[in-house]
N, C-alpha and C. Protein backbone atom coordinates (compact mmCIF):
# COMPACT_ATOMS: atom_id res chain seq x y z
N UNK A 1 -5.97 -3.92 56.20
CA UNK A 1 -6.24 -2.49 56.09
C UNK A 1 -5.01 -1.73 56.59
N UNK A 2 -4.53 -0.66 55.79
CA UNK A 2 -3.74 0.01 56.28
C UNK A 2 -3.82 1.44 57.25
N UNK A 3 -3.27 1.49 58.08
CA UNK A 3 -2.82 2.67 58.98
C UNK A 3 -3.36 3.74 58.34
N UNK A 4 -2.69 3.76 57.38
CA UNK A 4 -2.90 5.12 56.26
C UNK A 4 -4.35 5.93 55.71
N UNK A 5 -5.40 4.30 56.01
CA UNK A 5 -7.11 4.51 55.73
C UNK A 5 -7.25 5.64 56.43
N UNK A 6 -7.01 6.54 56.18
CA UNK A 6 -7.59 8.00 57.09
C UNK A 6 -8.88 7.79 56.67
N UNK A 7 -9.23 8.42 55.29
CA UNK A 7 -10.64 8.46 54.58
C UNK A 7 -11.30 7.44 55.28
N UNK A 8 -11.38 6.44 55.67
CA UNK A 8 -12.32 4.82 56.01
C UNK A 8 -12.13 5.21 57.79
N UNK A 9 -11.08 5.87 58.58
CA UNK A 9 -10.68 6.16 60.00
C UNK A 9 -11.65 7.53 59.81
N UNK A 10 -12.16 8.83 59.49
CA UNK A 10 -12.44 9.71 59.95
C UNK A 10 -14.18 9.26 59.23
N UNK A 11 -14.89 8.59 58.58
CA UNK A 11 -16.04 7.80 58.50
C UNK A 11 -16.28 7.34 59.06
N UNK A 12 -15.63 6.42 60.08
CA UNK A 12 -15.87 5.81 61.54
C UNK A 12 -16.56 7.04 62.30
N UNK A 13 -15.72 7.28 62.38
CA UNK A 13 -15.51 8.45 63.96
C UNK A 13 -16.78 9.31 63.36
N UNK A 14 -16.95 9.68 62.35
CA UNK A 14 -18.24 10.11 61.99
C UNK A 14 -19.84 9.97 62.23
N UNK A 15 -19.22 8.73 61.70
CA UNK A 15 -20.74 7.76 62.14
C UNK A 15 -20.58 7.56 63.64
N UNK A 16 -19.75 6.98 64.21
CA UNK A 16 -20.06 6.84 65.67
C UNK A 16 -20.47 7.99 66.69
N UNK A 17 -19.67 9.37 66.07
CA UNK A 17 -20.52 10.54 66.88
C UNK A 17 -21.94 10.48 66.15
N UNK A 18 -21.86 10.33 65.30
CA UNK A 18 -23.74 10.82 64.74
C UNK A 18 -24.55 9.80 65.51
N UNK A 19 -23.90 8.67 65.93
CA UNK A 19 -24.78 7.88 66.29
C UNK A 19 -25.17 8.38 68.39
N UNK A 20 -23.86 8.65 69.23
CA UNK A 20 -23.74 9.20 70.45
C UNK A 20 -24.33 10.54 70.28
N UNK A 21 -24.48 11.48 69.13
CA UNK A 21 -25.07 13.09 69.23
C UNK A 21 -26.39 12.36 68.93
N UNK A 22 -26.83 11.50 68.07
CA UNK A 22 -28.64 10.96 68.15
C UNK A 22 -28.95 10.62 69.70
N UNK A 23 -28.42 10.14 70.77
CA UNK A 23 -28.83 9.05 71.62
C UNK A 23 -28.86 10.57 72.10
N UNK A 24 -28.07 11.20 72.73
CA UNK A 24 -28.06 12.33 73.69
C UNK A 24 -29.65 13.01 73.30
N UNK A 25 -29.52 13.00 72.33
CA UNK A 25 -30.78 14.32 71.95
C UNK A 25 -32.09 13.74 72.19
N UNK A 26 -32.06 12.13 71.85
CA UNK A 26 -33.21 11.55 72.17
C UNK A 26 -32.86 11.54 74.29
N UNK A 27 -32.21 11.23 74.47
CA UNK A 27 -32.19 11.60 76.32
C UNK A 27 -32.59 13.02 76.37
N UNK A 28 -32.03 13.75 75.89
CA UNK A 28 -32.84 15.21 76.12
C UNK A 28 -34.54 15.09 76.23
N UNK A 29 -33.98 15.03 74.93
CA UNK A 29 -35.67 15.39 74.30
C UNK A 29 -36.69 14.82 75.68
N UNK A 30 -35.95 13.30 75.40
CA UNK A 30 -37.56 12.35 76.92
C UNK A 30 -37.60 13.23 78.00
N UNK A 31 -36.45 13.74 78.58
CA UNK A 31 -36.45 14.16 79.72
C UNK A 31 -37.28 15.43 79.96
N UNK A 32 -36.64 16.58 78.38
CA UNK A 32 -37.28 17.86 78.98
C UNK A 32 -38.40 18.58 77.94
N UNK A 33 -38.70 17.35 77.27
CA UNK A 33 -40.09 18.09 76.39
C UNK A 33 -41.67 17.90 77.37
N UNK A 34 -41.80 16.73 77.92
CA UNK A 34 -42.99 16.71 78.59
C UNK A 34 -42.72 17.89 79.76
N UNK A 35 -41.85 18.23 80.41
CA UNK A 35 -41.32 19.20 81.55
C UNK A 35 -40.43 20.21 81.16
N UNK A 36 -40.56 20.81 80.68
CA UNK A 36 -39.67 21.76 80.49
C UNK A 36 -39.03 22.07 81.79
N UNK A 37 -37.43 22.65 81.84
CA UNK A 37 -37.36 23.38 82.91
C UNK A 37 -37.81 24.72 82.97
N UNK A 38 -38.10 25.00 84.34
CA UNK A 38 -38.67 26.31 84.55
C UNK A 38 -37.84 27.06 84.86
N UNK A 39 -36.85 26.70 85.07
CA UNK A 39 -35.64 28.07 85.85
C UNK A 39 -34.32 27.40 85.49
N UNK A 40 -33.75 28.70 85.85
CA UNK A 40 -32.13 28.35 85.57
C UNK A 40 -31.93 27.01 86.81
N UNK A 41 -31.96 27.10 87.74
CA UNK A 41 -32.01 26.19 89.24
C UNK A 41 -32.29 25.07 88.73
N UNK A 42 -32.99 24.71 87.73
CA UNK A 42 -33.88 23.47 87.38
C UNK A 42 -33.08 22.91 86.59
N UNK A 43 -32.24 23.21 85.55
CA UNK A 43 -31.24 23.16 84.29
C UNK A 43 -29.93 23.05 85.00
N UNK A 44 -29.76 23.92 86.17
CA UNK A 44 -28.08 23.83 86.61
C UNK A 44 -28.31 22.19 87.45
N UNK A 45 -29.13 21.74 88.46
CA UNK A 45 -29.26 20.84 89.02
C UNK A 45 -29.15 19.56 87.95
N UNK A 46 -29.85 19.55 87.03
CA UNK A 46 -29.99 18.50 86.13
C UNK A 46 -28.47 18.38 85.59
N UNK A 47 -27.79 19.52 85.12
CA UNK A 47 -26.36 19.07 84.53
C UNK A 47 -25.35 19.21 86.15
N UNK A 48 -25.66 19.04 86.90
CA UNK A 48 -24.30 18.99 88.03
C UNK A 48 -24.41 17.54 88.45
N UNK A 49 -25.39 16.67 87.80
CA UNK A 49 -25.22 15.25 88.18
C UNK A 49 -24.38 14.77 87.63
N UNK A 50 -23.43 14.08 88.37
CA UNK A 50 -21.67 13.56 87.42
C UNK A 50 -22.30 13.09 86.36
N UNK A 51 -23.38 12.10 85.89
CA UNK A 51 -23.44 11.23 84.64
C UNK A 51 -23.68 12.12 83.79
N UNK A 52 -24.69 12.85 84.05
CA UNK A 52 -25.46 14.17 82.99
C UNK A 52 -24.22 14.66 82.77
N UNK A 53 -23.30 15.21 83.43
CA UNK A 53 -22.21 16.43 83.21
C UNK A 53 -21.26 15.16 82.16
N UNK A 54 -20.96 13.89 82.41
CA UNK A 54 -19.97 13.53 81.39
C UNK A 54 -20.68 13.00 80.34
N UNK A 55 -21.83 12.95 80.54
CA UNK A 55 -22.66 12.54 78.85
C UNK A 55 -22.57 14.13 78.25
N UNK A 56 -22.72 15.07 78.59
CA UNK A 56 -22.95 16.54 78.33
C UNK A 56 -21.49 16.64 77.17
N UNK A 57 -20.67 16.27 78.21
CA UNK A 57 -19.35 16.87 77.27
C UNK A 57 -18.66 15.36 76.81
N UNK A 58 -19.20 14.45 76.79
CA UNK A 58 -19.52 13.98 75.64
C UNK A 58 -20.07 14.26 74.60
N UNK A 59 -21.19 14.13 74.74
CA UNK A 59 -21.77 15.39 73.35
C UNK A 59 -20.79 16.29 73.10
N UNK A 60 -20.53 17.08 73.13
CA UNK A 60 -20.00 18.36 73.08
C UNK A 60 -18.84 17.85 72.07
N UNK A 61 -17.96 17.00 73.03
CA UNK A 61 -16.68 16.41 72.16
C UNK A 61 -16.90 15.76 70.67
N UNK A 62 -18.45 15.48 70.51
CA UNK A 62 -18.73 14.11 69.81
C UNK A 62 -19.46 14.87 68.44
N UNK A 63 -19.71 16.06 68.85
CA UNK A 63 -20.41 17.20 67.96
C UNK A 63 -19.13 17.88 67.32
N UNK A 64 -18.31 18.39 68.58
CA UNK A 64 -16.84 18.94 67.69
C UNK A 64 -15.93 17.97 66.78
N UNK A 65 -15.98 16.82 67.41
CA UNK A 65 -15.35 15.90 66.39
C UNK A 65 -16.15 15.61 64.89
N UNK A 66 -17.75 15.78 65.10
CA UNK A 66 -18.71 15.55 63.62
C UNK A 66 -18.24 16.62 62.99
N UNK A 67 -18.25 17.85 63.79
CA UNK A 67 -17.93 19.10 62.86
C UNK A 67 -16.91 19.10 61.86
N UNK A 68 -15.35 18.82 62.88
CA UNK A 68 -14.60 18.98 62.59
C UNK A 68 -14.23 18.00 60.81
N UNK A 69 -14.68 16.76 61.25
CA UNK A 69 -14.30 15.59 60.44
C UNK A 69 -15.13 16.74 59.12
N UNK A 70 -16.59 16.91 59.07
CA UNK A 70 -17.38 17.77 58.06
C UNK A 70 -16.44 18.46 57.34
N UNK A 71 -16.44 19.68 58.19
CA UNK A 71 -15.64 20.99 57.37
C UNK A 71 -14.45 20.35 56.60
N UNK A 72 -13.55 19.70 57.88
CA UNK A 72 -12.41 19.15 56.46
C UNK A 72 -12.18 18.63 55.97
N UNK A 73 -12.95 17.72 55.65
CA UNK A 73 -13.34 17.02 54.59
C UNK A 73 -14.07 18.20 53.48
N UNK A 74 -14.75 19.24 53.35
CA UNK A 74 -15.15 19.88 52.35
C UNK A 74 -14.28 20.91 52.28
N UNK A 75 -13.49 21.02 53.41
CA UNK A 75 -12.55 22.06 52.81
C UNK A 75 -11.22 21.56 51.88
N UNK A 76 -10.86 20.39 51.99
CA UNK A 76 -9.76 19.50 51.73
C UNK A 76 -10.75 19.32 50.12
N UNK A 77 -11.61 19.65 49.89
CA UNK A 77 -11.96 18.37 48.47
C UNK A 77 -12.47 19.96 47.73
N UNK A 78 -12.95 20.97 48.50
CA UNK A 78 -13.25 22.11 47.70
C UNK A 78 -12.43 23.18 47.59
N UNK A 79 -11.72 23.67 48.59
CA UNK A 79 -10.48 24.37 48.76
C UNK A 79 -8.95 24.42 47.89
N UNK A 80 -8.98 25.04 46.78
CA UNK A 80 -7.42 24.03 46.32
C UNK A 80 -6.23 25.13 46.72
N UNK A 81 -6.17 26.39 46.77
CA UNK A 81 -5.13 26.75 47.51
C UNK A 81 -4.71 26.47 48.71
N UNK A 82 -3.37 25.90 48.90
CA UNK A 82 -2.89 25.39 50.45
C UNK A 82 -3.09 26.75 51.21
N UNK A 83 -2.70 27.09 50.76
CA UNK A 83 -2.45 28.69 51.99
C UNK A 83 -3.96 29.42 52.33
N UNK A 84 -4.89 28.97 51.62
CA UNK A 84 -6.48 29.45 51.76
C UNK A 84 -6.92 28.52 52.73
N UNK A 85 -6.73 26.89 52.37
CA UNK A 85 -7.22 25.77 53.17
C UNK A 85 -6.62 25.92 54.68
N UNK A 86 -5.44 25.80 54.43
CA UNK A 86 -4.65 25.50 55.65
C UNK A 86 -4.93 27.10 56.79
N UNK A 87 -5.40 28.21 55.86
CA UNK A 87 -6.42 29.19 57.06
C UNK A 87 -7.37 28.78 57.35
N UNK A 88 -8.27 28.49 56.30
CA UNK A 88 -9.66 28.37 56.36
C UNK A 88 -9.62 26.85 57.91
N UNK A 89 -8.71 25.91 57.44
CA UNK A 89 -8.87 24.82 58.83
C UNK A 89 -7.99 25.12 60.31
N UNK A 90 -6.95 26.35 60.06
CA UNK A 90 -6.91 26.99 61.42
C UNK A 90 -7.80 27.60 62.38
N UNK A 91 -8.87 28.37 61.04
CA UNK A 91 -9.49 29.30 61.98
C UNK A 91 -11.06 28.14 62.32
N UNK A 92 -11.04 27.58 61.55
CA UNK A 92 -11.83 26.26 62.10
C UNK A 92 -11.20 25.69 63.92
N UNK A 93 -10.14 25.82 63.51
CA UNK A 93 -9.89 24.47 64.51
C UNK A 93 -9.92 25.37 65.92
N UNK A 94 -9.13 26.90 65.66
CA UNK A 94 -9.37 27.41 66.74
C UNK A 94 -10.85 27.47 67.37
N UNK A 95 -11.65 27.72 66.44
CA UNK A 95 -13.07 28.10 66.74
C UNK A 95 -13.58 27.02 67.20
N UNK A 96 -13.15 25.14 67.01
CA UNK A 96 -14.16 24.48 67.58
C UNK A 96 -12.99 24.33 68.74
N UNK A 97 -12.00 24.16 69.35
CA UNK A 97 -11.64 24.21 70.49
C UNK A 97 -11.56 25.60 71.44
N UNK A 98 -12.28 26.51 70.92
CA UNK A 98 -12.71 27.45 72.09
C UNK A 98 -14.17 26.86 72.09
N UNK A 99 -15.02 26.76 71.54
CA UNK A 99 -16.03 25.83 72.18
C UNK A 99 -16.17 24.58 73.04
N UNK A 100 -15.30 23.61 72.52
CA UNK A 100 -14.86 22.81 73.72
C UNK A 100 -14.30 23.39 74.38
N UNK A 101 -13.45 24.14 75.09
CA UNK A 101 -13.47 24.87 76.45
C UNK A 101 -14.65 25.67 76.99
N UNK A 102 -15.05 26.34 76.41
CA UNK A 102 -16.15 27.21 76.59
C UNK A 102 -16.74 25.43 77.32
N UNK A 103 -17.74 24.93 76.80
CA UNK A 103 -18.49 23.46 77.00
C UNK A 103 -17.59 23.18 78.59
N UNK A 104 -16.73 22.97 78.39
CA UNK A 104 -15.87 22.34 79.97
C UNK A 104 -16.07 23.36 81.10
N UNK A 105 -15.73 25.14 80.55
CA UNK A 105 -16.57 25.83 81.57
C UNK A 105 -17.71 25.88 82.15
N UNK A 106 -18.54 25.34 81.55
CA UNK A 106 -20.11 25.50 81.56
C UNK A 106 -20.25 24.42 82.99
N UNK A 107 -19.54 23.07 82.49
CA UNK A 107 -19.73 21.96 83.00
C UNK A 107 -18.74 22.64 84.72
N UNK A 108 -18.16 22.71 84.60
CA UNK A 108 -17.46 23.01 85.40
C UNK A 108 -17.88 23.93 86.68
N UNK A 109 -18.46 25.00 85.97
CA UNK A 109 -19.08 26.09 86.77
C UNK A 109 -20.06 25.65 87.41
N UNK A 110 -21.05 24.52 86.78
CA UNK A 110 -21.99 23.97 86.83
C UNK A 110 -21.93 23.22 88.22
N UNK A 111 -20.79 22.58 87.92
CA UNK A 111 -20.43 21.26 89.04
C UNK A 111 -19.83 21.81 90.21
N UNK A 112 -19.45 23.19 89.82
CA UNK A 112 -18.63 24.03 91.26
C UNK A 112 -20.15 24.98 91.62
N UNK A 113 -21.26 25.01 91.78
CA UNK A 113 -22.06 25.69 92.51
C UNK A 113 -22.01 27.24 92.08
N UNK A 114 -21.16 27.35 91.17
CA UNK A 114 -21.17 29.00 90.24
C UNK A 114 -22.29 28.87 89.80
């Protein structure tokens, strides 16, 4: 196989987040459908536990990477002006890495007692 398999390299990475964004949601789900939390206090405690906080942005990373692989892949196969695409996947890319920061603040604030 060559280096070059992008197409067969960003199908990986696809499937393997779909498979880490399923597991998270099923950990959610067990944890907070029979209990909901009741308060913010209840939700900040649960994500300031180191494991929760790096499975968290795991997810996070593992959702921006599904996204990302998505869009450009349909923007790359539906898009045929370069100069339309190559906006259309800037303003993509900015938009999912201010969410991953945004996500690291959360965690962060979380884990600092903000």
């Amino acid at each position: 196989m060559s280096r070059r398999a992008s197409g067969l390299r960003a199908w990986i990475l696809q499937r393997i987040s779909a498979g880490y964004l399923a597991l998270f949601s099923i950990l959610v789900a067990w944890r907070w459908l029979p209990d909901p939390p009741g308060s913010y206090e209840v939700w900040r405690d649960w994500l300031a536990d180191p494991w929760i906080s790096v499975a968290f942005l795991l997810f996070f990373a593992s959702l921006l990477l599904h996204a990302w692989i998505g869009i450009r892949d349909v923007l790359i196969d539906y898009v045929q002006p370069f100069a339309v695409r190559l906006t259309f996947l800037t303003v993509t890319g900015v938009g999912l890495v201010s969410c991953g920061l945004w996500a690291l603040q959360v965690v962060l604030t979380v884990r600092g007692g903000g």
